[in-house]
N, C-alpha and C. Protein backbone atom coordinates (compact mmCIF):
# COMPACT_ATOMS: atom_id res chain seq x y z
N UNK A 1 15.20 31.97 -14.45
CA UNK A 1 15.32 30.70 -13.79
C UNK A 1 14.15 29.80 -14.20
N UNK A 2 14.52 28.45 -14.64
CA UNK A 2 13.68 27.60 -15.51
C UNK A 2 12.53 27.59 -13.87
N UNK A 3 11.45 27.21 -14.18
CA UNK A 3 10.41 26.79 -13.37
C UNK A 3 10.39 25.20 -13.07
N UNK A 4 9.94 24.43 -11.48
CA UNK A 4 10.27 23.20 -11.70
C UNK A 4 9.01 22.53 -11.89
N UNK A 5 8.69 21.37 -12.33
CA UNK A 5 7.92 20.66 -12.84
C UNK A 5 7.03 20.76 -11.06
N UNK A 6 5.33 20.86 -11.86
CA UNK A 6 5.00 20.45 -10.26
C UNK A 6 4.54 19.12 -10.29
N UNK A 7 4.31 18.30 -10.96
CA UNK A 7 4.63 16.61 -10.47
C UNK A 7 6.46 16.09 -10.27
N UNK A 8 6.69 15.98 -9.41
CA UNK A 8 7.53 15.31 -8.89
C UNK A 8 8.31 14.14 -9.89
N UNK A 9 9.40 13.99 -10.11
CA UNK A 9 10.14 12.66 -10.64
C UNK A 9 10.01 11.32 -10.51
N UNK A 10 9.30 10.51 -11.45
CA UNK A 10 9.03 9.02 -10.61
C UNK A 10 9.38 8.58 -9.35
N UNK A 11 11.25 9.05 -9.39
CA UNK A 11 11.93 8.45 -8.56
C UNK A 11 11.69 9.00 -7.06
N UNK A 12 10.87 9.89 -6.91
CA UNK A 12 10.91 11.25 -5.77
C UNK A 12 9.36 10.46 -5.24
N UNK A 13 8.63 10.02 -6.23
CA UNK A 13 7.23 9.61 -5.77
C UNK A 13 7.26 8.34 -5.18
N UNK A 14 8.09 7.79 -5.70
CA UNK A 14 8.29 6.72 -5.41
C UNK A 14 8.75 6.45 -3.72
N UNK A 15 9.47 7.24 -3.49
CA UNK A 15 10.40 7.33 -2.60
C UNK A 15 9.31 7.62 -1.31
N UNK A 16 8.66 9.07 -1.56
CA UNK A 16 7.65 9.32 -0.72
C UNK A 16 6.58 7.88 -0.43
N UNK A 17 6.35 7.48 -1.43
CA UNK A 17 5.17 6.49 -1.27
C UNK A 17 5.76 5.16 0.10
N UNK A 18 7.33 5.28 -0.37
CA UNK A 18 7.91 3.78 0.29
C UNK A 18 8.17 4.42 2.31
N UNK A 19 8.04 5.92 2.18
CA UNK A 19 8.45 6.53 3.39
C UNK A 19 7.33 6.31 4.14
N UNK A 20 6.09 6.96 3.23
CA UNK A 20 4.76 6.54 4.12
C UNK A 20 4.60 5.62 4.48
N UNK A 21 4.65 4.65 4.44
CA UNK A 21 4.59 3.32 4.82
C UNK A 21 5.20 3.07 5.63
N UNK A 22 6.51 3.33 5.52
CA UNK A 22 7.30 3.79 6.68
C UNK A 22 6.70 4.43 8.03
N UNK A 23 6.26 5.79 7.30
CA UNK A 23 5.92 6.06 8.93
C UNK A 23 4.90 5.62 9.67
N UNK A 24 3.73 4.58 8.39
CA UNK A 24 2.74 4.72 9.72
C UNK A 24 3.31 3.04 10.07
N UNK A 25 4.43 2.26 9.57
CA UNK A 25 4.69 1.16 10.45
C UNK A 25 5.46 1.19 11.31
N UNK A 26 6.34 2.71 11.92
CA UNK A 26 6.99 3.31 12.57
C UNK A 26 6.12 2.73 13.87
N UNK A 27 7.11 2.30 14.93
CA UNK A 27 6.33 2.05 16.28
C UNK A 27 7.00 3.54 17.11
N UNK A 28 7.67 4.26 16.89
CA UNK A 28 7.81 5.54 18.27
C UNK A 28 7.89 6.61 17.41
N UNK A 29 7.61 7.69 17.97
CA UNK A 29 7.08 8.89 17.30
C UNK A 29 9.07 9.63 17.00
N UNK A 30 10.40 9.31 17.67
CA UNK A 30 11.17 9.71 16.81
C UNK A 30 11.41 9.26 15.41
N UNK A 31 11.14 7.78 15.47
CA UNK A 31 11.26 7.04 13.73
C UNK A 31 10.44 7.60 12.86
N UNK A 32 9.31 8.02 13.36
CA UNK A 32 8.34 8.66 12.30
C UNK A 32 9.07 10.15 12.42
N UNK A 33 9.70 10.77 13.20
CA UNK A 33 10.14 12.56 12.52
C UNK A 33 11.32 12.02 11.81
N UNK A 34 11.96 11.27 12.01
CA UNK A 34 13.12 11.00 11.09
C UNK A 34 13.03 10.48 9.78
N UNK A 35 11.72 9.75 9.54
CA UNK A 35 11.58 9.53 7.87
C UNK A 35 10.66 10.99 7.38
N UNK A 36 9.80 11.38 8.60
CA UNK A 36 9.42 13.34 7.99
C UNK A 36 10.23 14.08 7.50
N UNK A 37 11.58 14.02 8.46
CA UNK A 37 12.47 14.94 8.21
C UNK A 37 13.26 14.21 6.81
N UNK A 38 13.59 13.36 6.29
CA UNK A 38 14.24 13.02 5.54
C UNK A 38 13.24 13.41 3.98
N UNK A 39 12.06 12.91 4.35
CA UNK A 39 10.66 13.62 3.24
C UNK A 39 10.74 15.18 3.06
N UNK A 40 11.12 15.67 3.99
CA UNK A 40 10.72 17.14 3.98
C UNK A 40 12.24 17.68 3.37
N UNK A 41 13.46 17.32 3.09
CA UNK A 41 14.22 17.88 3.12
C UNK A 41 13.96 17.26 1.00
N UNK A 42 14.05 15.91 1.07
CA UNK A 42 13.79 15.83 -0.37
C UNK A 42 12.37 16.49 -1.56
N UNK A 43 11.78 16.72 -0.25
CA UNK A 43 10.61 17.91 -1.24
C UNK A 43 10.69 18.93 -1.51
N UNK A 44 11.57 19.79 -0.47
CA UNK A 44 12.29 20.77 -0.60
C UNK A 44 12.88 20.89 -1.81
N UNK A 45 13.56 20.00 -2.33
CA UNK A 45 14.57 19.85 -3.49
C UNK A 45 13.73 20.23 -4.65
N UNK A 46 12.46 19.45 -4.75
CA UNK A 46 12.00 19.98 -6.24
C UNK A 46 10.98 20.85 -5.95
N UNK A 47 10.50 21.52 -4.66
CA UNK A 47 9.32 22.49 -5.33
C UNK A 47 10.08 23.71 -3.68
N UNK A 48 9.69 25.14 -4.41
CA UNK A 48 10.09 26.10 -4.47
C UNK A 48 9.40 26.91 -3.10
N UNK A 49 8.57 25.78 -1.69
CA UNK A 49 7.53 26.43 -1.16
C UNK A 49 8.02 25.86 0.46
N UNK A 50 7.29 26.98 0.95
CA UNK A 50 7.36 26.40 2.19
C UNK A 50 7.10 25.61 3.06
N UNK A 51 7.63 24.32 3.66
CA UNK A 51 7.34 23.35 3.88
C UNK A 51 7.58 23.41 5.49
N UNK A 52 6.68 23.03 6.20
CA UNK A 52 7.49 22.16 7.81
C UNK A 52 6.96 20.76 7.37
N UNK A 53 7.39 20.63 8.87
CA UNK A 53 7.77 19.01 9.02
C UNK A 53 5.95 18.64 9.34
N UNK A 54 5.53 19.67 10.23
CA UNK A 54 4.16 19.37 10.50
C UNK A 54 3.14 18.98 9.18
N UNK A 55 3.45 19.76 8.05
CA UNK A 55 2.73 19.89 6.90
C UNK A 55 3.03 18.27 6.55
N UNK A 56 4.56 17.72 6.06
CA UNK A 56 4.60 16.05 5.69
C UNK A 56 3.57 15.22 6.47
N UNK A 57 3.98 15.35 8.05
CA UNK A 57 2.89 14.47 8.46
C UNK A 57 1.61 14.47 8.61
N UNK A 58 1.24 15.26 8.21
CA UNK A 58 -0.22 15.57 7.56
C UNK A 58 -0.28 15.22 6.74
N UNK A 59 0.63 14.72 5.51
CA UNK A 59 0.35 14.35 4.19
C UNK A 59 0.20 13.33 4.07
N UNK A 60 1.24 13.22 5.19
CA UNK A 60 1.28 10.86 5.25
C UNK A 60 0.21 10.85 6.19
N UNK A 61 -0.48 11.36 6.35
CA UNK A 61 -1.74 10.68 7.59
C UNK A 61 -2.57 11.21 6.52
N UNK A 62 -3.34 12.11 5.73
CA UNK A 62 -4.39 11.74 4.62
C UNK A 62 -4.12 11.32 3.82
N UNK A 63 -2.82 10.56 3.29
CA UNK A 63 -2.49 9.58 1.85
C UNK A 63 -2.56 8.09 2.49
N UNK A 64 -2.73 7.91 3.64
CA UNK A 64 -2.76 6.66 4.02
C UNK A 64 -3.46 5.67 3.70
N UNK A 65 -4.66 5.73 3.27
CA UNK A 65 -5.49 4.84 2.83
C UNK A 65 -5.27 5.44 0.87
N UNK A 66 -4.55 5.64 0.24
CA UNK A 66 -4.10 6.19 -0.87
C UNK A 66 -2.91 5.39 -1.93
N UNK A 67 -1.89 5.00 -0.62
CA UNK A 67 -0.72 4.19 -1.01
C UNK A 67 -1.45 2.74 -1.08
């Protein structure tokens, strides 16, 4: 089984970058699990590891000053 790239597809970075933003202009804490959950299910797709939902929003809260 081919191995998957570990940088991500423009289109996948991209996507993440436009979510974060998303969540931290999210005003109630379901809008922000619903763009997590939608992040977490498309990261899933290209890398091979275990992910929760807790781990995304940790990612978008230290990439914040990043995007």
């Amino acid at each position: 089984m081919p191995r998957k790239p570990i940088e991500p597809p423009p289109k996948v970075a991209k996507a993440f970058v436009r979510d974060m933003r998303a969540f931290h202009a999210a005003k109630n804490s379901l809008k922000k699990d619903e763009i997590g959950a939608k992040q977490l299910w498309l990261l899933k797709q290209h890398w091979n590891v275990k992910l929760r939902m807790t781990d995304v929003r940790e990612m978008f809260v230290e990439m914040k000053d990043h995007a």
